[in-house]
Protein backbone atom coordinates (compact mmCIF):
# COMPACT_ATOMS: atom_id res chain seq x y z
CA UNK A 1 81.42 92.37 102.44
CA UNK A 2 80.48 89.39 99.77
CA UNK A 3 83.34 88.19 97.54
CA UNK A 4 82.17 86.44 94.88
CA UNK A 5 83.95 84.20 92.40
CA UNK A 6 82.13 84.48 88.98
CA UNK A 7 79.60 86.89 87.84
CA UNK A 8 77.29 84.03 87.08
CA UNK A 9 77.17 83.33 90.84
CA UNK A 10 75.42 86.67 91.47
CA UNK A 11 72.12 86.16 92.68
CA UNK A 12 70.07 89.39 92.21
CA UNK A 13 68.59 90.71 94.87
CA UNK A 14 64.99 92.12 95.77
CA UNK A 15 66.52 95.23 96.16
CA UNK A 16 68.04 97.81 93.47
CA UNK A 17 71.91 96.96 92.52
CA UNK A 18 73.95 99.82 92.19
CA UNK A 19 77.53 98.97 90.11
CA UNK A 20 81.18 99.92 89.81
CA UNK A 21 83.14 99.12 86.95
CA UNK A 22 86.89 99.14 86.75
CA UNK A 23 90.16 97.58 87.72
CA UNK A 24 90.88 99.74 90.89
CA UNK A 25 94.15 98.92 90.91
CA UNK A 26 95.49 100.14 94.52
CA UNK A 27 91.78 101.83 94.91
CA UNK A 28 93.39 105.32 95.46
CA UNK A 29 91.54 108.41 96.14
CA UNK A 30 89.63 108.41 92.74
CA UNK A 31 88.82 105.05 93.71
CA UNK A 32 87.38 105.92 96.53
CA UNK A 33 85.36 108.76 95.53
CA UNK A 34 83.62 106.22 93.16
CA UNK A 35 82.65 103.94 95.97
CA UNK A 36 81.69 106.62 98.46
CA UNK A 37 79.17 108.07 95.67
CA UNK A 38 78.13 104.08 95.18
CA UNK A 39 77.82 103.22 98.34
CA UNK A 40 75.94 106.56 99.72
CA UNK A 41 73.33 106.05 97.01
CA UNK A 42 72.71 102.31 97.20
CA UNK A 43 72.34 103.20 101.24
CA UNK A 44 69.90 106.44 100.49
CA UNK A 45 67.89 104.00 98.44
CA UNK A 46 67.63 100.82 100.65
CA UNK A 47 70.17 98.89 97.59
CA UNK A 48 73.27 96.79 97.40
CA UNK A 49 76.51 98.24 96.72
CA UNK A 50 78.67 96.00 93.94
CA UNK A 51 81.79 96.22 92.36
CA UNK A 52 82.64 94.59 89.59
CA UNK A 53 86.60 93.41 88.67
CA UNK A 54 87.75 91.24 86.08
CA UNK A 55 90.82 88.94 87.34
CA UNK A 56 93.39 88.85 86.02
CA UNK A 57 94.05 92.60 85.06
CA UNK A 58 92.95 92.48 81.41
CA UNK A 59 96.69 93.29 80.11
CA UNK A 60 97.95 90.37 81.92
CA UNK A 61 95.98 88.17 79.48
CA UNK A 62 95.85 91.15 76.04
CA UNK A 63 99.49 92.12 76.24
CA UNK A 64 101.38 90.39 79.09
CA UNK A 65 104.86 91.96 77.94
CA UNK A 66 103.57 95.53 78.90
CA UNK A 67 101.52 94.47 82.04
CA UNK A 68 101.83 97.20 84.85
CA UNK A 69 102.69 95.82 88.02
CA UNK A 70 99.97 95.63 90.89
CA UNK A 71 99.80 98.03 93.56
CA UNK A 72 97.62 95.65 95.07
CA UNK A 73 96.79 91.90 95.17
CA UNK A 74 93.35 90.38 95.04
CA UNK A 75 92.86 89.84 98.88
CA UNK A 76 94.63 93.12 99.36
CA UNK A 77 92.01 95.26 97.04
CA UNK A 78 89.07 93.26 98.73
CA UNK A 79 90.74 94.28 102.09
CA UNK A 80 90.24 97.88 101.20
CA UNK A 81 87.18 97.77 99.46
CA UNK A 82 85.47 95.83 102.45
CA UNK A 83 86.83 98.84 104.49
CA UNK A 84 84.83 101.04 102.77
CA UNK A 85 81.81 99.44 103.16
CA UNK A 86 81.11 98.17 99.86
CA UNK A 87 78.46 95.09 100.27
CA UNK A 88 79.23 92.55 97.53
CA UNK A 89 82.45 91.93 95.58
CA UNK A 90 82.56 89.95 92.23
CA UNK A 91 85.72 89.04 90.97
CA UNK A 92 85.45 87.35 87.32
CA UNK A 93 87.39 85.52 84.85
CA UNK A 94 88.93 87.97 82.03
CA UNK A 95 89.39 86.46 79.01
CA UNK A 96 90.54 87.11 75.35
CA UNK A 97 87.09 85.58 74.30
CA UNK A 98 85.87 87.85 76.50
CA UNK A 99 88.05 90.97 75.10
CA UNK A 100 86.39 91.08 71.74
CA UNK A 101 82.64 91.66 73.10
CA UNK A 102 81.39 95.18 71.50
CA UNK A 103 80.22 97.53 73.80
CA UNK A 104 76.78 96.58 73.59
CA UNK A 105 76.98 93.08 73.88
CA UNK A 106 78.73 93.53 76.80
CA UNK A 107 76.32 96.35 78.27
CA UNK A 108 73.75 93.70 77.65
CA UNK A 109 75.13 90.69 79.17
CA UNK A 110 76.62 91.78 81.98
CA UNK A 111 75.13 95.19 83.16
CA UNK A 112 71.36 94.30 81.86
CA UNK A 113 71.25 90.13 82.10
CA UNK A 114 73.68 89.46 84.89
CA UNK A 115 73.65 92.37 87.49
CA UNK A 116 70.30 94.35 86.64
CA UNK A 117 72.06 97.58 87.67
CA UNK A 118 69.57 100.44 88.64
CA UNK A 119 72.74 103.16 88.31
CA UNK A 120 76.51 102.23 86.95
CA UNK A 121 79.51 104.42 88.21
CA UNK A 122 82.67 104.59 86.42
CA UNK A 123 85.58 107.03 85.96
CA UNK A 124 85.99 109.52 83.76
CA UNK A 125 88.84 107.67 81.98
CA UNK A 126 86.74 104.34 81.85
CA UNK A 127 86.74 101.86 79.25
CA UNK A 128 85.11 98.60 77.94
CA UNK A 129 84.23 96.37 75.12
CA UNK A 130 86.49 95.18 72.11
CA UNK A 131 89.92 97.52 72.02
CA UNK A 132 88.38 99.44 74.54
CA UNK A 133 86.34 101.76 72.17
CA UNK A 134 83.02 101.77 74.93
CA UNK A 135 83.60 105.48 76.90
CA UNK A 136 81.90 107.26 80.05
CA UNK A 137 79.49 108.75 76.92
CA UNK A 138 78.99 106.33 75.17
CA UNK A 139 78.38 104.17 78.30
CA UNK A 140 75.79 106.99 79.01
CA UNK A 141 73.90 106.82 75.86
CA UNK A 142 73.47 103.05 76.18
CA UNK A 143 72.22 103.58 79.65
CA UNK A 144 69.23 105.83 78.21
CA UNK A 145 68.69 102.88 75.97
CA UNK A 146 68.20 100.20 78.27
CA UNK A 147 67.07 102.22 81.47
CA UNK A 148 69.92 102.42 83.82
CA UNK A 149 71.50 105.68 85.36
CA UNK A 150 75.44 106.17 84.68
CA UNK A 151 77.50 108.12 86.96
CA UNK A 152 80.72 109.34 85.57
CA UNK A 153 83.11 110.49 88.34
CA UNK A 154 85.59 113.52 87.20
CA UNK A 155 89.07 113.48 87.62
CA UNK A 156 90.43 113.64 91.70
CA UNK A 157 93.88 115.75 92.02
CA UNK A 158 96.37 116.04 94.79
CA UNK A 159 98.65 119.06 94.25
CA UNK A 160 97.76 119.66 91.17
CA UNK A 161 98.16 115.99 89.58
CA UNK A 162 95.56 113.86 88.40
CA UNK A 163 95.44 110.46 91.10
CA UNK A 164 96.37 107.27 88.88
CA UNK A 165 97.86 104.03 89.55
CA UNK A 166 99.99 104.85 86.85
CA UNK A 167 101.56 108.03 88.89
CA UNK A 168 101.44 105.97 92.18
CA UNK A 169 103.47 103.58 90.16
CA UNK A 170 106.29 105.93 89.20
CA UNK A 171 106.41 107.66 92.62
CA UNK A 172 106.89 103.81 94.24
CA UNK A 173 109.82 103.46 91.34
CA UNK A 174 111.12 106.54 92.41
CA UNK A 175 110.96 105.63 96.63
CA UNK A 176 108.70 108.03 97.23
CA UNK A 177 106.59 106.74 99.62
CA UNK A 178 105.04 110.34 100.88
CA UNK A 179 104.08 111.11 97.01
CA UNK A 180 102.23 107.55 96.92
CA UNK A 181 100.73 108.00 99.92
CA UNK A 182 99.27 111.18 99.23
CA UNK A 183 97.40 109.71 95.90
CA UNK A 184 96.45 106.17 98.05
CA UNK A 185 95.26 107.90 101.02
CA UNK A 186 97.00 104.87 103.12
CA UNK A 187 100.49 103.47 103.47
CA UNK A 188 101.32 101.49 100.25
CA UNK A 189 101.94 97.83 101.09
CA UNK A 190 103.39 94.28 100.22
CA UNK A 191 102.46 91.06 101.57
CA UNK A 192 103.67 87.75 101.22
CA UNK A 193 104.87 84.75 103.39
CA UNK A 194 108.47 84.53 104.92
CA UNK A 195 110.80 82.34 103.71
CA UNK A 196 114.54 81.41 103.98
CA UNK A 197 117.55 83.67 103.27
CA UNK A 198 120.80 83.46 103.89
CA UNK A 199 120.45 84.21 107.43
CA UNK A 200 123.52 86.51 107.34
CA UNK A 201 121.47 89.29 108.98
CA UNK A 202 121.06 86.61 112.20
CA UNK A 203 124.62 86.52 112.36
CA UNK A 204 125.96 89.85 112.38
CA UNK A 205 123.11 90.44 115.15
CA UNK A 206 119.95 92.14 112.65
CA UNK A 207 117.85 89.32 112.26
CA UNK A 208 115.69 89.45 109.35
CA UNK A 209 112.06 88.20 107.89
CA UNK A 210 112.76 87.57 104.30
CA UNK A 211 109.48 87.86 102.21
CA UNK A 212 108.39 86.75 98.89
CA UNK A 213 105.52 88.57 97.16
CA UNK A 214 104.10 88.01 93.51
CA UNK A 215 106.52 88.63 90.93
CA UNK A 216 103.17 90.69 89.41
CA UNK A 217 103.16 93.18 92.56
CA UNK A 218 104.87 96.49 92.59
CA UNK A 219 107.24 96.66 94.73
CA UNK A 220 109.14 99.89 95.57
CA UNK A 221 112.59 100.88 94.26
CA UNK A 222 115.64 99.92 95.95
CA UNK A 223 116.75 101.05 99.26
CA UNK A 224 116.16 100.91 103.25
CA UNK A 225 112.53 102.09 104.46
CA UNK A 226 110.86 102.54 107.64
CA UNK A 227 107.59 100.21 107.84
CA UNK A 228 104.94 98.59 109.65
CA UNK A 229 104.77 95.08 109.70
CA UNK A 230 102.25 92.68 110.72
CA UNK A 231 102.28 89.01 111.23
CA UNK A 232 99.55 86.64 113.44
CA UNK A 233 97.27 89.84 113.82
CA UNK A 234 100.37 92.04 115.74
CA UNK A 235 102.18 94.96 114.72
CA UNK A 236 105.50 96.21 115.31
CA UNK A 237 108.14 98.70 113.73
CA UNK A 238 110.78 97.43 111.02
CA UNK A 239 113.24 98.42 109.25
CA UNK A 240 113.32 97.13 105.35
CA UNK A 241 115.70 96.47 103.04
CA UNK A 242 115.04 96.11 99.08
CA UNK A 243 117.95 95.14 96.89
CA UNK A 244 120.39 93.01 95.75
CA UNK A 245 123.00 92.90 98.37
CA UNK A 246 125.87 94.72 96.82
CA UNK A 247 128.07 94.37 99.79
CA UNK A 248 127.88 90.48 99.13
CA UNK A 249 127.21 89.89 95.74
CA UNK A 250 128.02 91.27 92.05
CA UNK A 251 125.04 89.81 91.00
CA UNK A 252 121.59 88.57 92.76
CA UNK A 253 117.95 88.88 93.01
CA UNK A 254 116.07 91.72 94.10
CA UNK A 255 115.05 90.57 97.92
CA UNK A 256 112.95 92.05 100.51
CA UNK A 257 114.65 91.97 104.30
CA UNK A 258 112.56 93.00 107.01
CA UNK A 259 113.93 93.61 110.19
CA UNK A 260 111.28 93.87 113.07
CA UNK A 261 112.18 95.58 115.86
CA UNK A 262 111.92 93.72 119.52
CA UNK A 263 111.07 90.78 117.79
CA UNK A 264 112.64 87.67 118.48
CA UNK A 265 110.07 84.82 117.01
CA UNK A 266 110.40 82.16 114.77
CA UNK A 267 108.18 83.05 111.28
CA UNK A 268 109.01 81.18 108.90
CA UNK A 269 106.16 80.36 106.39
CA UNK A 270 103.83 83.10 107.68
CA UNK A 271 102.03 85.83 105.81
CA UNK A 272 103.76 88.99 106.65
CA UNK A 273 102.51 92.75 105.55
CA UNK A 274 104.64 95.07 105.42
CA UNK A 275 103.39 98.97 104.84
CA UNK A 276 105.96 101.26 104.05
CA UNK A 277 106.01 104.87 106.00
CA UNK A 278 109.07 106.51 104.36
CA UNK A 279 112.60 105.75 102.73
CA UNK A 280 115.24 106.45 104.95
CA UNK A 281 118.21 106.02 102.48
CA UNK A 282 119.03 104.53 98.79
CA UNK A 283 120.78 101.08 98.80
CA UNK A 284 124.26 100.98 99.36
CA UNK A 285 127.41 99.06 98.57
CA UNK A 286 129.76 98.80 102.09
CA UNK A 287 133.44 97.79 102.57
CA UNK A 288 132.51 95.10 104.73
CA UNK A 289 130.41 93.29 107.84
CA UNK A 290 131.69 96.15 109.80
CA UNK A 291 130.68 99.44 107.99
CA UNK A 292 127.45 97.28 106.99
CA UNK A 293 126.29 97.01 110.99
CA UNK A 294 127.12 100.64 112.10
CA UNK A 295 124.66 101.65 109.13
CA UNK A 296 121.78 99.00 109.79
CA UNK A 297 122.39 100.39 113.45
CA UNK A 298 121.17 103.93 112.40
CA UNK A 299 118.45 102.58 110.12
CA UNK A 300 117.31 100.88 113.32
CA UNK A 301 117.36 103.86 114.90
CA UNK A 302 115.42 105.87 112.05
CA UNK A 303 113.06 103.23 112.09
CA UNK A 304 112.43 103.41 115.66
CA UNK A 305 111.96 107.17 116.44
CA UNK A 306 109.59 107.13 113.18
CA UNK A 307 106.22 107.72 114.39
């Protein structure tokens, strides 16, 4: 897959461009049913499949205060997206400037002028130009206008529920990995590079990677998970711990403790991933060192038999 950095980099190509507008935040199962509809159709018809993001998330830059946090970052949602086998990705610049473009302006520079899209999918819940009036219909109707095909992909459920990032949100909030993982259709996942803590797992014998992530990403509620971490390319069970260290402090950030199991190497400043397979318990306030390691020791456990 292309990335691309600015939509006036696009170079169109001989063949027909088929498009897919939206955010995709954490490119869950709707998600993905948009893409596998894109990308079957560009294939059927010799085309190139492109997505289309604007970066930042437009809230971050219309109403920062109220910003959701990401399920994913940008290399994380061109990791997926890639997997799928989508052939060019543009990332480009949202703007307030940008945010007061009326639907048809914006059909016409960006879907007519800049991409020359043959067919445009979206989601049912899809929308664009100036307060976000421009719908799936009306989206439709400008398509019969200027000659390109629109898509609109219904709503995807899993037991019942409508997929969102919004629900995949709450479920994260709520530690319920299983729940987010059944809207995803992967393992939800940080990543972030290691950095110093205050080593006190190392010296009650639980070493641990701390991480540091985006203060933007969504990270899940407090408590001890099982995971899957991977740093320099290898893999290997961990145990996690999200919190704020009540045993040892009143008061103190949230931090991210990864303890990788039969792992004894020196990571400091590496990117680490971690994907999260289940919650084995809610965070905990201990009596001391000693009721704190005979716990970790069963979360090791947990973590280990987890398969």
């Amino acid at each position: 897959m292309k990335i691309i950095w600015g939509i006036e980099n696009f170079i169109k190509p001989e063949t027909p461009v088929y498009i897919g507008l939206g955010n995709f935040d954490g490119v869950h199962l709707g998600h993905k049913e948009l893409f596998t509809q894109l990308i079957t159709r560009a294939q059927e018809n010799n085309g190139q499949s492109v997505g289309l993001i604007f970066e930042p998330h437009p809230s971050r830059i219309l109403n920062p205060s109220r910003a959701p946090r990401l399920l994913l970052t940008v290399e994380g949602k061109a990791e997926i997206l890639s997997s799928l086998g989508l052939d060019v990705l543009i990332y480009t610049p949202f703007s307030k400037e940008l945010s007061r473009c009326l639907p048809e302006e914006f059909v016409e520079s960006f879907i007519i002028n800049k991409l020359m899209a043959k067919e445009v999918f979206v989601g049912f819940n899809y929308s664009f130009g100036h307060k976000g009036v421009g719908t799936p219909g009306l989206l439709s109707e400008l398509g019969e206008k200027y000659n390109f095909k629109v898509t609109v992909i219904p709503p995807v459920k899993v037991n019942g529920e409508v997929v969102s990032s919004t629900l995949i949100r709450k479920a994260l909030d709520a530690g319920d990995i299983k729940k987010a993982y059944s809207m995803l259709g992967y393992y939800p996942f940080i990543e972030g590079q290691v950095v110093q803590g205050e080593k006190r797992g190392a010296a009650i014998g639980f070493p641990t990677a701390n991480l540091q992530v985006s203060p933007a990403v969504n990270i899940p509620s407090s408590g001890v998970y099982v995971a899957r971490a991977v740093v320099n390319g290898m893999s290997y069970k961990a145990a996690v711990n999200i919190g704020k260290k009540p045993t040892f402090h009143d008061d103190f950030p949230v931090s991210i403790e990864a303890h990788l199991i039969n792992f004894d190497q020196q990571i400091y400043g590496e990117k680490l991933k971690l994907h999260f397979l289940d919650r084995i318990r809610g965070e905990k306030k201990f009596s001391g060192i000693e009721e704190l390691k005979e716990q970790i020791k069963k979360d090791r456990e947990k973590a280990m038999l987890f398969d």
